[in-house]
PDB file of N, CA and C in Angstrom:
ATOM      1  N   UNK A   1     139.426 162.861 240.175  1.00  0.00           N
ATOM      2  CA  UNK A   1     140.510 163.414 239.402  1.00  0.00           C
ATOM      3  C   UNK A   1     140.611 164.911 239.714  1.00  0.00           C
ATOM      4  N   UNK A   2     141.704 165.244 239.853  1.00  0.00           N
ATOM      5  CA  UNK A   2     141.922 166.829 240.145  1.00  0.00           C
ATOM      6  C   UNK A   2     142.286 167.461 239.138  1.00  0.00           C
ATOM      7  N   UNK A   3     141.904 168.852 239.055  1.00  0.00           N
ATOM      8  CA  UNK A   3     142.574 169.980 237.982  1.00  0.00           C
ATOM      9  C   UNK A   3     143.817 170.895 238.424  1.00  0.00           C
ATOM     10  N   UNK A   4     144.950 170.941 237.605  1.00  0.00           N
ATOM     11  CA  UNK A   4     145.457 171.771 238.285  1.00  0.00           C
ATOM     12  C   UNK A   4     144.986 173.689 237.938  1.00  0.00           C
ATOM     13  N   UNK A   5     144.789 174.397 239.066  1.00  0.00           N
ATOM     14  CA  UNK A   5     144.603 175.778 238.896  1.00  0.00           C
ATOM     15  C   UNK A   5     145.498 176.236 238.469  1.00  0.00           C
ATOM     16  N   UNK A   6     145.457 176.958 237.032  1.00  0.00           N
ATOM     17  CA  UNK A   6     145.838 178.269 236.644  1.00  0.00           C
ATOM     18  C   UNK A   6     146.086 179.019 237.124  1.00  0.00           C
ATOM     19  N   UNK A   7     147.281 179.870 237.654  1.00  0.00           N
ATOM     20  CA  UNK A   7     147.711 181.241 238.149  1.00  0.00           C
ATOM     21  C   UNK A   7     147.359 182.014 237.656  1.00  0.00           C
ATOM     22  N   UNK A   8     146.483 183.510 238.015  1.00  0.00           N
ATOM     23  CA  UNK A   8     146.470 184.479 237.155  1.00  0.00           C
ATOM     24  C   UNK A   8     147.478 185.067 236.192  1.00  0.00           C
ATOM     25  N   UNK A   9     147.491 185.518 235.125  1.00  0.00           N
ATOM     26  CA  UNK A   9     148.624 186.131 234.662  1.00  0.00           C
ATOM     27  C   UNK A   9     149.331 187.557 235.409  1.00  0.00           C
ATOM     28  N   UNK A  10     150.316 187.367 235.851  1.00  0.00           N
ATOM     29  CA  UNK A  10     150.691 188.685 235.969  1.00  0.00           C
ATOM     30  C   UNK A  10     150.326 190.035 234.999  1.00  0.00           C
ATOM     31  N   UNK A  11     149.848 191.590 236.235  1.00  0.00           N
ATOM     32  CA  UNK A  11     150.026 192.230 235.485  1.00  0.00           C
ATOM     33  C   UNK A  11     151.055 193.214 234.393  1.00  0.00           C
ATOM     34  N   UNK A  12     150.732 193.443 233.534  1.00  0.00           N
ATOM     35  CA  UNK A  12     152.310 193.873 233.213  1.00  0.00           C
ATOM     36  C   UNK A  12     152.361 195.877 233.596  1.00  0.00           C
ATOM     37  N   UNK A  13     151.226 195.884 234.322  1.00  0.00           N
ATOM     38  CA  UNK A  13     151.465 197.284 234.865  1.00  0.00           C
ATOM     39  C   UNK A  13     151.110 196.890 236.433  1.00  0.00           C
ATOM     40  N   UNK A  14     151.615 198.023 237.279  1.00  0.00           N
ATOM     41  CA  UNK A  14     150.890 198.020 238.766  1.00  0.00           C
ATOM     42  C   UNK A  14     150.455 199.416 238.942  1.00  0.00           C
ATOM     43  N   UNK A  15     150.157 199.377 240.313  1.00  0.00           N
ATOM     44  CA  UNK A  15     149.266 200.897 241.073  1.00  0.00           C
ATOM     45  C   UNK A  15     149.828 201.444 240.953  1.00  0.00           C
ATOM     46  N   UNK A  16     149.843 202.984 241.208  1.00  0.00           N
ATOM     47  CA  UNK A  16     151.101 204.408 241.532  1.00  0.00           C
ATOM     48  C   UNK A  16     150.622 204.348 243.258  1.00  0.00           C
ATOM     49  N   UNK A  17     151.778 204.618 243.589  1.00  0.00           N
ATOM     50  CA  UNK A  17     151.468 204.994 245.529  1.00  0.00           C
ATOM     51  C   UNK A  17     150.595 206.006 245.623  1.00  0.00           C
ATOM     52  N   UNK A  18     149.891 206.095 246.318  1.00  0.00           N
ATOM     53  CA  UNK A  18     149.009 207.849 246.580  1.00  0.00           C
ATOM     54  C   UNK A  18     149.820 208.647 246.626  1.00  0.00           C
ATOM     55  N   UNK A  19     150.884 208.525 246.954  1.00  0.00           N
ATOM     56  CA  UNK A  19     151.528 210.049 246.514  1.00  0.00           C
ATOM     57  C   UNK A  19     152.361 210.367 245.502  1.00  0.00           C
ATOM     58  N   UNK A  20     152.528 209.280 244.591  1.00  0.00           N
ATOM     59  CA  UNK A  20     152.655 209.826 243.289  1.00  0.00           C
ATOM     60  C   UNK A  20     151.537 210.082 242.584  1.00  0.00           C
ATOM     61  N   UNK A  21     150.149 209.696 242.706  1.00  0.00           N
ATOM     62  CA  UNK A  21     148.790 210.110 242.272  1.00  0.00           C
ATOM     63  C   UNK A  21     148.532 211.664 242.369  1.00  0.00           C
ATOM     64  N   UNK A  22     148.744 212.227 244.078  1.00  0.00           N
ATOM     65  CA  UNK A  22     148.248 212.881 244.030  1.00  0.00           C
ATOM     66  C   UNK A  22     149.532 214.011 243.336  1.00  0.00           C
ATOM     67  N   UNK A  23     151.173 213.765 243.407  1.00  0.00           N
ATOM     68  CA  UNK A  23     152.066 214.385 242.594  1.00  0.00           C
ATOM     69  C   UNK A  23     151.123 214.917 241.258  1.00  0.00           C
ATOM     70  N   UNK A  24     151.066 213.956 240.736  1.00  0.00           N
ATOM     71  CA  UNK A  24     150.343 213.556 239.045  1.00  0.00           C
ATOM     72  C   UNK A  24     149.098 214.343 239.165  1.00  0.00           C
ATOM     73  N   UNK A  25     148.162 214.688 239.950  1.00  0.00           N
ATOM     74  CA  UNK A  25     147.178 215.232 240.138  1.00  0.00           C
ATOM     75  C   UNK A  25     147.442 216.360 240.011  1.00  0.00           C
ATOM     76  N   UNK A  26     148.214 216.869 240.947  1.00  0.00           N
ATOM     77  CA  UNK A  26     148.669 218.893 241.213  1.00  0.00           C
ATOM     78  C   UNK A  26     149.511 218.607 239.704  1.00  0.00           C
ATOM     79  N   UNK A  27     150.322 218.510 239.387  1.00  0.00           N
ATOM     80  CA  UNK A  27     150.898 218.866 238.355  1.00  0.00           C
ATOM     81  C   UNK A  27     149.839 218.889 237.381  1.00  0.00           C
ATOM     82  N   UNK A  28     148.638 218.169 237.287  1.00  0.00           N
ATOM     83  CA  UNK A  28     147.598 218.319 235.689  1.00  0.00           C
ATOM     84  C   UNK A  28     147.241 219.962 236.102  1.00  0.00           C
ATOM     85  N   UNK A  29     146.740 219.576 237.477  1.00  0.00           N
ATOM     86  CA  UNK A  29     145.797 221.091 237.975  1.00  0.00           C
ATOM     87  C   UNK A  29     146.738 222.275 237.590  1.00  0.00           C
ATOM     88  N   UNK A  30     147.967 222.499 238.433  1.00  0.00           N
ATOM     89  CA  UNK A  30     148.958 223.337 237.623  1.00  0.00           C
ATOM     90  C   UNK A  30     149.101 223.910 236.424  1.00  0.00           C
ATOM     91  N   UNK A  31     149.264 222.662 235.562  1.00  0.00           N
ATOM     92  CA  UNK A  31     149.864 222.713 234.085  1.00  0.00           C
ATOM     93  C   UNK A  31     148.690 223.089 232.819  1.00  0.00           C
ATOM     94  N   UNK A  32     147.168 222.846 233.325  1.00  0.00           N
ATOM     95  CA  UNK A  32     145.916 222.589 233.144  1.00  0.00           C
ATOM     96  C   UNK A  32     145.927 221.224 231.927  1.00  0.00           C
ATOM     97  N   UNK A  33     146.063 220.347 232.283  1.00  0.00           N
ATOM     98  CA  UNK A  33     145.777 219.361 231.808  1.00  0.00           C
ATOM     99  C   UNK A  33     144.569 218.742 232.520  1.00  0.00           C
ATOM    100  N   UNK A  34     144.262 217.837 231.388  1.00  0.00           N
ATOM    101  CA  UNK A  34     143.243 216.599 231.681  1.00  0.00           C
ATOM    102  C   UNK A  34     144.336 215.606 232.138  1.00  0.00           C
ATOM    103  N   UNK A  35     143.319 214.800 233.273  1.00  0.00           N
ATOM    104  CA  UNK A  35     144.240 213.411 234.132  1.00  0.00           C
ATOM    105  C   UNK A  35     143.097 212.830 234.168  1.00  0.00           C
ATOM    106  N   UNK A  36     143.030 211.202 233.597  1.00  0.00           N
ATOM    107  CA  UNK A  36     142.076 210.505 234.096  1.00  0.00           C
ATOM    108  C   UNK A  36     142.998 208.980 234.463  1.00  0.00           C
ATOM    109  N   UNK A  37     142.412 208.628 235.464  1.00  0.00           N
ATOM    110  CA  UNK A  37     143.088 207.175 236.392  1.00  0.00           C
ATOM    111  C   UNK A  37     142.289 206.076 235.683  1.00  0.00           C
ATOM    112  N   UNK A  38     142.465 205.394 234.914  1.00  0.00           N
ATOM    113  CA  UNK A  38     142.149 204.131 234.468  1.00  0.00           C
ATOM    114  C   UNK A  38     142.742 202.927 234.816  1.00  0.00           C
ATOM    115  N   UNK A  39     141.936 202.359 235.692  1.00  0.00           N
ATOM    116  CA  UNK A  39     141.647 201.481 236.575  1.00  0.00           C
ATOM    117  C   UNK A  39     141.509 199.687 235.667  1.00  0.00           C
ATOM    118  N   UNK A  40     142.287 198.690 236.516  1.00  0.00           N
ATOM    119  CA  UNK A  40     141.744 197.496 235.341  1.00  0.00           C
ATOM    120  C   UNK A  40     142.126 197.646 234.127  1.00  0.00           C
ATOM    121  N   UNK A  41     142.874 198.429 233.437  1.00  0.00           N
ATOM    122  CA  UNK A  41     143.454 198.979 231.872  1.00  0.00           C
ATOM    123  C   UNK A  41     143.530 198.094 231.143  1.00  0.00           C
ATOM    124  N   UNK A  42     143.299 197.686 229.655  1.00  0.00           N
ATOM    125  CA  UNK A  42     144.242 196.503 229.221  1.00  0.00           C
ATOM    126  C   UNK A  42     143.761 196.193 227.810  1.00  0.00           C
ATOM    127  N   UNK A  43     144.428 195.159 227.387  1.00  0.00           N
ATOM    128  CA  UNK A  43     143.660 194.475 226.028  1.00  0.00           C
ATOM    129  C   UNK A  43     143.959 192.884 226.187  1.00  0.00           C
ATOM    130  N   UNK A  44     143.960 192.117 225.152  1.00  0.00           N
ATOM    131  CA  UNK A  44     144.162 190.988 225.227  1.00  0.00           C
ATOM    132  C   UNK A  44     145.753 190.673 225.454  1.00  0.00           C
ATOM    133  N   UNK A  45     145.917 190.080 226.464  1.00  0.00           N
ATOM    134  CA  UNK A  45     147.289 189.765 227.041  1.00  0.00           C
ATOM    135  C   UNK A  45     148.157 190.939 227.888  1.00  0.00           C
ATOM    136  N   UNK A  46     147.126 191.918 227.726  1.00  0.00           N
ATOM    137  CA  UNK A  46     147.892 192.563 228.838  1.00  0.00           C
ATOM    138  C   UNK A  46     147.182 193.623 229.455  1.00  0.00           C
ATOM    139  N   UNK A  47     146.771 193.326 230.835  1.00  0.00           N
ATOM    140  CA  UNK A  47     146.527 193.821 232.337  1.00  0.00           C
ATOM    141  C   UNK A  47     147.440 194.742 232.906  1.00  0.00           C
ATOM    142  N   UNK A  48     146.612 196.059 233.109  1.00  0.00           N
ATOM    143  CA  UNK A  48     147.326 197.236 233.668  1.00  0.00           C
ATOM    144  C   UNK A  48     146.159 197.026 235.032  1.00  0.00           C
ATOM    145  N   UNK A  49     146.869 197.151 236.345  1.00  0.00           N
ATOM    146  CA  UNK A  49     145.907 197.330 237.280  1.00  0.00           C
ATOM    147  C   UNK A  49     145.854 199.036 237.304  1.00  0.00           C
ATOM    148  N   UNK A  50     146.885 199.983 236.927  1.00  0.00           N
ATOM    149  CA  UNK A  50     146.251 201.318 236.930  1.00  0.00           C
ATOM    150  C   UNK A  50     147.176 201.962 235.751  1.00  0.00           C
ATOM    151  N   UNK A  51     146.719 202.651 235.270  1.00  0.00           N
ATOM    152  CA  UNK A  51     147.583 203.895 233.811  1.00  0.00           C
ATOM    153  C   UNK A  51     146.682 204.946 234.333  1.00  0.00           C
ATOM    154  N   UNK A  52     147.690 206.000 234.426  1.00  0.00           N
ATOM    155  CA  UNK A  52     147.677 207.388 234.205  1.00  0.00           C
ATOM    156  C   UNK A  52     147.271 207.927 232.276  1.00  0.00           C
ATOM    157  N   UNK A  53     146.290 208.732 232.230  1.00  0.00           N
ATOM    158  CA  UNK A  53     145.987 209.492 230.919  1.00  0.00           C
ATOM    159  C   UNK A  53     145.655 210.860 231.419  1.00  0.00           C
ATOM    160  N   UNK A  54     147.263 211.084 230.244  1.00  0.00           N
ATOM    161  CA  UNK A  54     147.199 212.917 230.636  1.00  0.00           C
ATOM    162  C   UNK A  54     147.311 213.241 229.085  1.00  0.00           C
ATOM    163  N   UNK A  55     146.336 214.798 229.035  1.00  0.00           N
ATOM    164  CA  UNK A  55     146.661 214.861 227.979  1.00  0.00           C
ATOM    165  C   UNK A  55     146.426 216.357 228.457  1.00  0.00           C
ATOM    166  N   UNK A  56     148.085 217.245 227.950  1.00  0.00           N
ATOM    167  CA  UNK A  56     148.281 218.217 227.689  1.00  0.00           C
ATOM    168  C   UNK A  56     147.671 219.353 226.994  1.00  0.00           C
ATOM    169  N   UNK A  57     147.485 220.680 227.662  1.00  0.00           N
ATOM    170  CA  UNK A  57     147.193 221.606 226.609  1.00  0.00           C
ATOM    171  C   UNK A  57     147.343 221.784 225.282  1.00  0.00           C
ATOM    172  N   UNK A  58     148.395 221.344 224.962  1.00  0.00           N
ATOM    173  CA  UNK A  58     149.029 221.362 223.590  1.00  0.00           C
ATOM    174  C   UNK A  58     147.990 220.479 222.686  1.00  0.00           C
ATOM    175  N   UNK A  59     147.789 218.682 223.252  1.00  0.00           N
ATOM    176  CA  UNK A  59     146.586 217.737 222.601  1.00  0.00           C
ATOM    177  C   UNK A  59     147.899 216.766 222.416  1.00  0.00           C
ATOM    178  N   UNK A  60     147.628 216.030 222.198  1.00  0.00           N
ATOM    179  CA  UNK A  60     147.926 214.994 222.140  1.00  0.00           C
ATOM    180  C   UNK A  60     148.159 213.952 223.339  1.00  0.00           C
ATOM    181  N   UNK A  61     147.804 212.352 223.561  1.00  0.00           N
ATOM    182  CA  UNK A  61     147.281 211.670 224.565  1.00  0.00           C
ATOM    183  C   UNK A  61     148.653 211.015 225.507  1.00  0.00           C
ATOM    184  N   UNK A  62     149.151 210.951 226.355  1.00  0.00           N
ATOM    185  CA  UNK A  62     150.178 210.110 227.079  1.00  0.00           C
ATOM    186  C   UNK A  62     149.580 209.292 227.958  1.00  0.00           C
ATOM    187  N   UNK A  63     149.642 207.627 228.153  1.00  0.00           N
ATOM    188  CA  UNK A  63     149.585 207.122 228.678  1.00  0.00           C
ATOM    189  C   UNK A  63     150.868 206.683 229.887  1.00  0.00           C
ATOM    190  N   UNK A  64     151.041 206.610 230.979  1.00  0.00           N
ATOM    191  CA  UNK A  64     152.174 206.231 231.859  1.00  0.00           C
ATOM    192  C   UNK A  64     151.539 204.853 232.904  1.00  0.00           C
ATOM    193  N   UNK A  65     152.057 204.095 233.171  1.00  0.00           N
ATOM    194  CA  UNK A  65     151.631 202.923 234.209  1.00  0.00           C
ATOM    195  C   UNK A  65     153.425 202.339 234.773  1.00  0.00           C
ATOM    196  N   UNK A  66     152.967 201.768 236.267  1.00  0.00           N
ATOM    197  CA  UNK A  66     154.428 201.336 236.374  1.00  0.00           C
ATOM    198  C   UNK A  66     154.601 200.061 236.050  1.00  0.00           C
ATOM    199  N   UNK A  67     155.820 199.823 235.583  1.00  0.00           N
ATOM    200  CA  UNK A  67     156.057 198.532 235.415  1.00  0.00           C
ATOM    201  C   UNK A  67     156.533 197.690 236.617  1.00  0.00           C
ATOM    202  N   UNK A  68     157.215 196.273 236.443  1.00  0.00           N
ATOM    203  CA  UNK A  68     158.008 195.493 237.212  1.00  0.00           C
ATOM    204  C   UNK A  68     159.065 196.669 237.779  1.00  0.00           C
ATOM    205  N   UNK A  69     159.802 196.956 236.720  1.00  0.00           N
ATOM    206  CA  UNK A  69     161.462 197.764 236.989  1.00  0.00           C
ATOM    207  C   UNK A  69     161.555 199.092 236.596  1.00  0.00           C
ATOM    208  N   UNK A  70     160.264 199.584 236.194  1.00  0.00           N
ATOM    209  CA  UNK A  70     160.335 200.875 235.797  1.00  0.00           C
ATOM    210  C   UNK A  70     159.363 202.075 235.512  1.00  0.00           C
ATOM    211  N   UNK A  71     158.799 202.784 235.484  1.00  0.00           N
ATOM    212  CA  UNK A  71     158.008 203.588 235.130  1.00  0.00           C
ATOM    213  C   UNK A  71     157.795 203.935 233.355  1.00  0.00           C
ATOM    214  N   UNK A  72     156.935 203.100 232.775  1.00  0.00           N
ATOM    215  CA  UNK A  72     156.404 203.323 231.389  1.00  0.00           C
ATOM    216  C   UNK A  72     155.607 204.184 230.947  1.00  0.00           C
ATOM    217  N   UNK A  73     155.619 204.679 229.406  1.00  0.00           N
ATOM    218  CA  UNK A  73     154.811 205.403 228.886  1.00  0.00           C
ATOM    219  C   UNK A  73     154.591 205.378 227.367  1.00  0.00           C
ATOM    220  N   UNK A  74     153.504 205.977 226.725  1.00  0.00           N
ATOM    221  CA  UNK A  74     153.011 205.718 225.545  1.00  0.00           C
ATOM    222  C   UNK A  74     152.821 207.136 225.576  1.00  0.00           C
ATOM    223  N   UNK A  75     153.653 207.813 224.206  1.00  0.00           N
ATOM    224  CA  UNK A  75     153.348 209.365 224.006  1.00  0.00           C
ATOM    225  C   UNK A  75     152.884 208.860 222.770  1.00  0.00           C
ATOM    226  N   UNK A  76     151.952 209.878 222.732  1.00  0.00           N
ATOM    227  CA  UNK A  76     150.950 210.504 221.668  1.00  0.00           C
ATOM    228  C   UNK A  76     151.585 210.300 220.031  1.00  0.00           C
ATOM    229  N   UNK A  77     152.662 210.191 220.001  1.00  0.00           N
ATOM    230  CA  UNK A  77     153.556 209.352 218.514  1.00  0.00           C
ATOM    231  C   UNK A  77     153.756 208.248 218.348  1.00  0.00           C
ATOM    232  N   UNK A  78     152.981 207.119 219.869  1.00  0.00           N
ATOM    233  CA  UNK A  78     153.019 205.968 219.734  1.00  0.00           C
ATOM    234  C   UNK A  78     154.254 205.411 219.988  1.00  0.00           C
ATOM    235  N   UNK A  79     155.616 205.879 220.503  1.00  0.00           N
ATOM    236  CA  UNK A  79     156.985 205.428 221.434  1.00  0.00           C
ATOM    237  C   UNK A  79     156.588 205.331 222.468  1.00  0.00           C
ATOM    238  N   UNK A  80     157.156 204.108 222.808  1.00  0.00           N
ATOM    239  CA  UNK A  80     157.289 203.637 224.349  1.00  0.00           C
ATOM    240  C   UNK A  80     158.749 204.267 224.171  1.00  0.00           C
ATOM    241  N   UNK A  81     158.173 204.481 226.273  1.00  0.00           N
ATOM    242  CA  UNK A  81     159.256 205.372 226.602  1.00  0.00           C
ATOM    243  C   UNK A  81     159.250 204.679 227.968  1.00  0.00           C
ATOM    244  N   UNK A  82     160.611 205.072 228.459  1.00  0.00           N
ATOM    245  CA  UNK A  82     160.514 204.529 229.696  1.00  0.00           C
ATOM    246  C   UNK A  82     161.221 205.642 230.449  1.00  0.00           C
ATOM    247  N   UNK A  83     160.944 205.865 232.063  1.00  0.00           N
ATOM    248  CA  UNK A  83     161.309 206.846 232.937  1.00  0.00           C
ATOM    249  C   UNK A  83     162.168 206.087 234.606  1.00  0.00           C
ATOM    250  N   UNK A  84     163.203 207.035 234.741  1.00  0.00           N
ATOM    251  CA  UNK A  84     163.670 206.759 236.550  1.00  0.00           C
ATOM    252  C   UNK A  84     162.487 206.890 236.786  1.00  0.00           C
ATOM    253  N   UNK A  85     162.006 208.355 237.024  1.00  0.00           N
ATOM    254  CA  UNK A  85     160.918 208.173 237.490  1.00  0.00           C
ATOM    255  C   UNK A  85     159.010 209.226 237.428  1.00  0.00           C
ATOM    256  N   UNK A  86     157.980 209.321 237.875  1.00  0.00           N
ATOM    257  CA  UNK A  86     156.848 209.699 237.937  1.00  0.00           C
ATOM    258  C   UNK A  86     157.510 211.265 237.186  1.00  0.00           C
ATOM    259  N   UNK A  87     158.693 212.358 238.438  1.00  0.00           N
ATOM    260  CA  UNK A  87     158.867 213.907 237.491  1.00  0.00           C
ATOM    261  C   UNK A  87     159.325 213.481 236.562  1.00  0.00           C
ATOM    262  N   UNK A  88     160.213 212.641 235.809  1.00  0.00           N
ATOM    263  CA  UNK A  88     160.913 212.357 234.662  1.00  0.00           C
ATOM    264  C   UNK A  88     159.795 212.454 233.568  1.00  0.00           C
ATOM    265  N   UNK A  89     158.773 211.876 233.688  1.00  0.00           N
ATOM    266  CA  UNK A  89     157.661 211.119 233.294  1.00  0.00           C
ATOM    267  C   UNK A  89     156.251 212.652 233.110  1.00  0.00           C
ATOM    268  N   UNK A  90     156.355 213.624 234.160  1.00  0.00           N
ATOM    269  CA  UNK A  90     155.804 214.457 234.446  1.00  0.00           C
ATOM    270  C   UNK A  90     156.684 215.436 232.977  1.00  0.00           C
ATOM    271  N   UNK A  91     157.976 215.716 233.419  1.00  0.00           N
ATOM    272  CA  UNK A  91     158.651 216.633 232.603  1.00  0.00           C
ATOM    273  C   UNK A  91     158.237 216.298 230.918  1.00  0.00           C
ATOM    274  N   UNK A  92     158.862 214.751 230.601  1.00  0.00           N
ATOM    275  CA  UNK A  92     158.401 214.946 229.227  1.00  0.00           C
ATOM    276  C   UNK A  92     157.318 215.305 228.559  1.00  0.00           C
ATOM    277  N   UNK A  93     155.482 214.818 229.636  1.00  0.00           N
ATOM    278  CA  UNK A  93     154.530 215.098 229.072  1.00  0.00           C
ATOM    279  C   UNK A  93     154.717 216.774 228.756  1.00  0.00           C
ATOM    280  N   UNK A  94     154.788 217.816 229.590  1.00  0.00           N
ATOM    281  CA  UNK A  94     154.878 219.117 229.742  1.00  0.00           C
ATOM    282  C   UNK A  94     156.524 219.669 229.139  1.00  0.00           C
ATOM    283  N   UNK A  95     156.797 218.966 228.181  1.00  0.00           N
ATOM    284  CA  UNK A  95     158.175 219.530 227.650  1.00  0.00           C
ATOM    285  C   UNK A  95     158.867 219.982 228.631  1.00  0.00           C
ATOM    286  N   UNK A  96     160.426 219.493 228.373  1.00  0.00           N
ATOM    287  CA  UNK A  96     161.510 220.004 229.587  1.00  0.00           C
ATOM    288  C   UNK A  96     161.110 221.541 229.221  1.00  0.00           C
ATOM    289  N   UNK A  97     161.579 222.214 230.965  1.00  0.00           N
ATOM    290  CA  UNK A  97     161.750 223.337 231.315  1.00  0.00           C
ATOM    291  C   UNK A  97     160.274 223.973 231.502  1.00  0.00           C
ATOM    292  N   UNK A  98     158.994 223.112 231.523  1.00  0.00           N
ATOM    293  CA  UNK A  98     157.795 223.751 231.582  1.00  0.00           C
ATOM    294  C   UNK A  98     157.486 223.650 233.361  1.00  0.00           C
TER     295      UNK A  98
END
């Protein structure tokens, strides 16, 4: 008798390209923020293979990971937010015009 295999679940985040990493990188160094790459991310039912955690001079925590169709985020008030793209995403952590 055979089983049928289970597909993994999709994740509901993916990687950033290296060069939006290292974008995301110079802008912490710049801005002096903390950046940490969390790798494997997740809770029950949902798998981030990578999220960005920046957290601003100011304090408070932003999470960003990409989605299927878009670039997501979790600011520090707990709104999901969504971005075109990585500077969009860059600008809000660091308030427009910073």
């Amino acid at each position: 008798m055979t089983h049928p295999v289970a597909s993994p679940p999709r994740p509901a985040g993916y990687a950033f390209s290296l060069a939006e990493l290292e974008r995301a990188r110079l802008a912490a160094a710049r801005r002096g923020w903390q950046l940490a790459i969390l790798l494997d991310h997740g809770g029950p039912g949902e798998d981030y293979e990578e999220v960005l955690a920046l957290i601003p001079r100011r304090g408070g925590r932003w999470l960003l990971w990409r989605g299927a169709e878009q670039l997501r985020g979790l600011g520090p008030d707990g709104r999901m937010l969504e971005f075109a793209g990585l500077e969009d995403a860059l600008a809000a952590v660091g308030g427009r015009g910073r």
